[in-house]
C-alpha atoms as a PDB file:
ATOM      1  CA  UNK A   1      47.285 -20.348 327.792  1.00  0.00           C
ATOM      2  CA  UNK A   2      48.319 -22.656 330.819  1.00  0.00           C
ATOM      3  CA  UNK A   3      49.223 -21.371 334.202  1.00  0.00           C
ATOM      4  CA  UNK A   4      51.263 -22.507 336.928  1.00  0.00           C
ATOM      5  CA  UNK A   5      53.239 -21.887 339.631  1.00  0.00           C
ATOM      6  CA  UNK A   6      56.176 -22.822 342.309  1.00  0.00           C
ATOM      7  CA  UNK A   7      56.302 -22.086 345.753  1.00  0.00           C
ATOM      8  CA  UNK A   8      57.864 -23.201 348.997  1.00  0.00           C
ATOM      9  CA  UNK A   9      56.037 -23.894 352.130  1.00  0.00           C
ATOM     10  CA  UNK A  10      57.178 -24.466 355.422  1.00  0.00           C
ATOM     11  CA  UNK A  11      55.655 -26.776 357.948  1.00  0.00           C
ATOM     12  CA  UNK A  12      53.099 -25.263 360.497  1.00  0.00           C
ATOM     13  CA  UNK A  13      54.443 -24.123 363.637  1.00  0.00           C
ATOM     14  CA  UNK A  14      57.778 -22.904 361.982  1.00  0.00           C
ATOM     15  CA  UNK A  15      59.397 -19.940 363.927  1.00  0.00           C
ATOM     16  CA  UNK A  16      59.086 -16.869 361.613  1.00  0.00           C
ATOM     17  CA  UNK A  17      62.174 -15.628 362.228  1.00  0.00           C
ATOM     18  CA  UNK A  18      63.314 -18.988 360.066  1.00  0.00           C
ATOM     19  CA  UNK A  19      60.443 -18.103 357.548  1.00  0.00           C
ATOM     20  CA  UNK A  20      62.112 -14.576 357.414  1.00  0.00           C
ATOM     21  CA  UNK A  21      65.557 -16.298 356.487  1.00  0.00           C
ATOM     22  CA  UNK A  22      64.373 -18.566 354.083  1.00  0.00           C
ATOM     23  CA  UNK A  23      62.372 -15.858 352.705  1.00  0.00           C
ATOM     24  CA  UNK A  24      65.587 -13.461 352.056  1.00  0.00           C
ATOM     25  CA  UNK A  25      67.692 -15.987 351.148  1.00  0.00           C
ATOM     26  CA  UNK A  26      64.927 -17.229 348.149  1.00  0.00           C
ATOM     27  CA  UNK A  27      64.135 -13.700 347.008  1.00  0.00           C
ATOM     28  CA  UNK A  28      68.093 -12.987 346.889  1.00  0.00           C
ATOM     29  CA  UNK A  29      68.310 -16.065 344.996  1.00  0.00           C
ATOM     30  CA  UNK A  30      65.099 -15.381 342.880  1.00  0.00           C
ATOM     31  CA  UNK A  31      67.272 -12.153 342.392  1.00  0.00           C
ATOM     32  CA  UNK A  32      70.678 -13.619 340.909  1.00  0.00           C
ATOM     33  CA  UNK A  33      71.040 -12.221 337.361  1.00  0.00           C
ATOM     34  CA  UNK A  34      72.124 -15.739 335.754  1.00  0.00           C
ATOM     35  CA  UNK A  35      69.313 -17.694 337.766  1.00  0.00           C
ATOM     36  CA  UNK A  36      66.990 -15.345 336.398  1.00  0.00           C
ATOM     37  CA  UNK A  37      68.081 -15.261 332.856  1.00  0.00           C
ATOM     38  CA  UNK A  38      67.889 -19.331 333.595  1.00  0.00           C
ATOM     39  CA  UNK A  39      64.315 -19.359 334.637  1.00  0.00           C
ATOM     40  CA  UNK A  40      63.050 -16.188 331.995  1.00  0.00           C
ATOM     41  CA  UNK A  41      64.946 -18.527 328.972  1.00  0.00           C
ATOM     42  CA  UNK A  42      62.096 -21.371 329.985  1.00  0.00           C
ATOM     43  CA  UNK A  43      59.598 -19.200 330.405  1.00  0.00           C
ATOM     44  CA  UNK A  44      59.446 -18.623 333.915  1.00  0.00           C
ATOM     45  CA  UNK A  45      58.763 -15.329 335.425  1.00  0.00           C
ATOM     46  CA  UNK A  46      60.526 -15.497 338.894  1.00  0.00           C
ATOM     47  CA  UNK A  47      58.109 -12.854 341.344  1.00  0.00           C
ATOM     48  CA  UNK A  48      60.058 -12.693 344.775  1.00  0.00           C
ATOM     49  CA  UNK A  49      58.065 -11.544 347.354  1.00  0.00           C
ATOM     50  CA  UNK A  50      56.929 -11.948 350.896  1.00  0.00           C
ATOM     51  CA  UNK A  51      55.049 -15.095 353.295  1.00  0.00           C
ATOM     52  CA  UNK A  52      52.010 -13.248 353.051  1.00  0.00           C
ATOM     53  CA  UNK A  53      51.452 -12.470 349.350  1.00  0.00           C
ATOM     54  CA  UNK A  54      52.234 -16.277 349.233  1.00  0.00           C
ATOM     55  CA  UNK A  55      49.383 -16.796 351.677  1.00  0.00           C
ATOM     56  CA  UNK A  56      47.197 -14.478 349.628  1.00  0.00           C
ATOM     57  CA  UNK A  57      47.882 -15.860 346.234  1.00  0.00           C
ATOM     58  CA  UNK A  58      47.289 -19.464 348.020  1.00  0.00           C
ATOM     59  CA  UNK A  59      43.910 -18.207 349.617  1.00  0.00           C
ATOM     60  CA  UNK A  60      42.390 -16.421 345.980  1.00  0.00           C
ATOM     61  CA  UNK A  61      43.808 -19.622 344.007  1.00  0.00           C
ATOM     62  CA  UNK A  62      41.457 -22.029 346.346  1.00  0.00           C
ATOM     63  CA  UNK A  63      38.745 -19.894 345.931  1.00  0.00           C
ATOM     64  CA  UNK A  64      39.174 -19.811 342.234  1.00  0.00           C
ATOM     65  CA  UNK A  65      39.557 -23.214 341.647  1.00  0.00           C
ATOM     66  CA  UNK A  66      36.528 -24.153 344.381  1.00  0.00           C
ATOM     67  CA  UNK A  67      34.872 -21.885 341.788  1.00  0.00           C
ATOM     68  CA  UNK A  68      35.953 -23.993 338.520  1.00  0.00           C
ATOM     69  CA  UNK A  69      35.101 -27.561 340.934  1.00  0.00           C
ATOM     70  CA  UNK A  70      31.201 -26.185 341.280  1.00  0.00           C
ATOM     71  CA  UNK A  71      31.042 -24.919 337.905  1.00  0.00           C
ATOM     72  CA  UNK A  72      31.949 -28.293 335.917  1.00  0.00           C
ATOM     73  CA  UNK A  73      30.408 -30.399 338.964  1.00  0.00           C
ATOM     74  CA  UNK A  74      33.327 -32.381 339.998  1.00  0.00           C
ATOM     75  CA  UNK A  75      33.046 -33.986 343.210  1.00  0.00           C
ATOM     76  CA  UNK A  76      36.786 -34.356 344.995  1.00  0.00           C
ATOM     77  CA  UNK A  77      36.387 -37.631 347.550  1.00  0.00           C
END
C-alpha cells in the first residue's frame, strides 16, 4: 500500500484572515461534486479541513517518519 498526500502551505507570517480565505475557498473547491468525482476516479480521497489539522497531520507525519529515519539508520546531511 503507498501513501501520500497534497497540501498547501502558506509562507510564515501570512495574515490569518488570508489563511481563512484560502482555506474556504479550497475546502469549497475540495467540495465541488465534479472535482471530487475527478480526484475519487484517480484514487484520491479529497479530506477538506482546517489550518490546524494540517498542522497536526504535518507535526505526527515528522514524527513518524523521524521514527522510520532511526529505525533503518539513515543519516539525512
Amino acid at each position: 500500500m503507498s501513501f501520500q498526500w497534497y497540501g498547501r502551505l502558506a509562507p510564515a507570517g501570512t495574515p490569518k484572515a488570508v489563511v481563512a480565505t484560502l482555506n474556504r475557498e479550497i475546502n469549497k473547491a475540495l467540495a465541488a461534486p465534479d472535482l471530487k468525482e475527478r480526484f475519487v476516479a484517480q484514487t484520491f480521497d479529497p479530506t477538506p479541513g482546517t489550518p490546524e489539522e494540517f498542522l497536526k497531520f504535518l507535526q505526527t507525519e515528522d514524527v513518524r517518519w523521524r521514527d522510520v529515519q532511526k529505525q533503518v539508520n539513515v543519516r539525512l546531511d
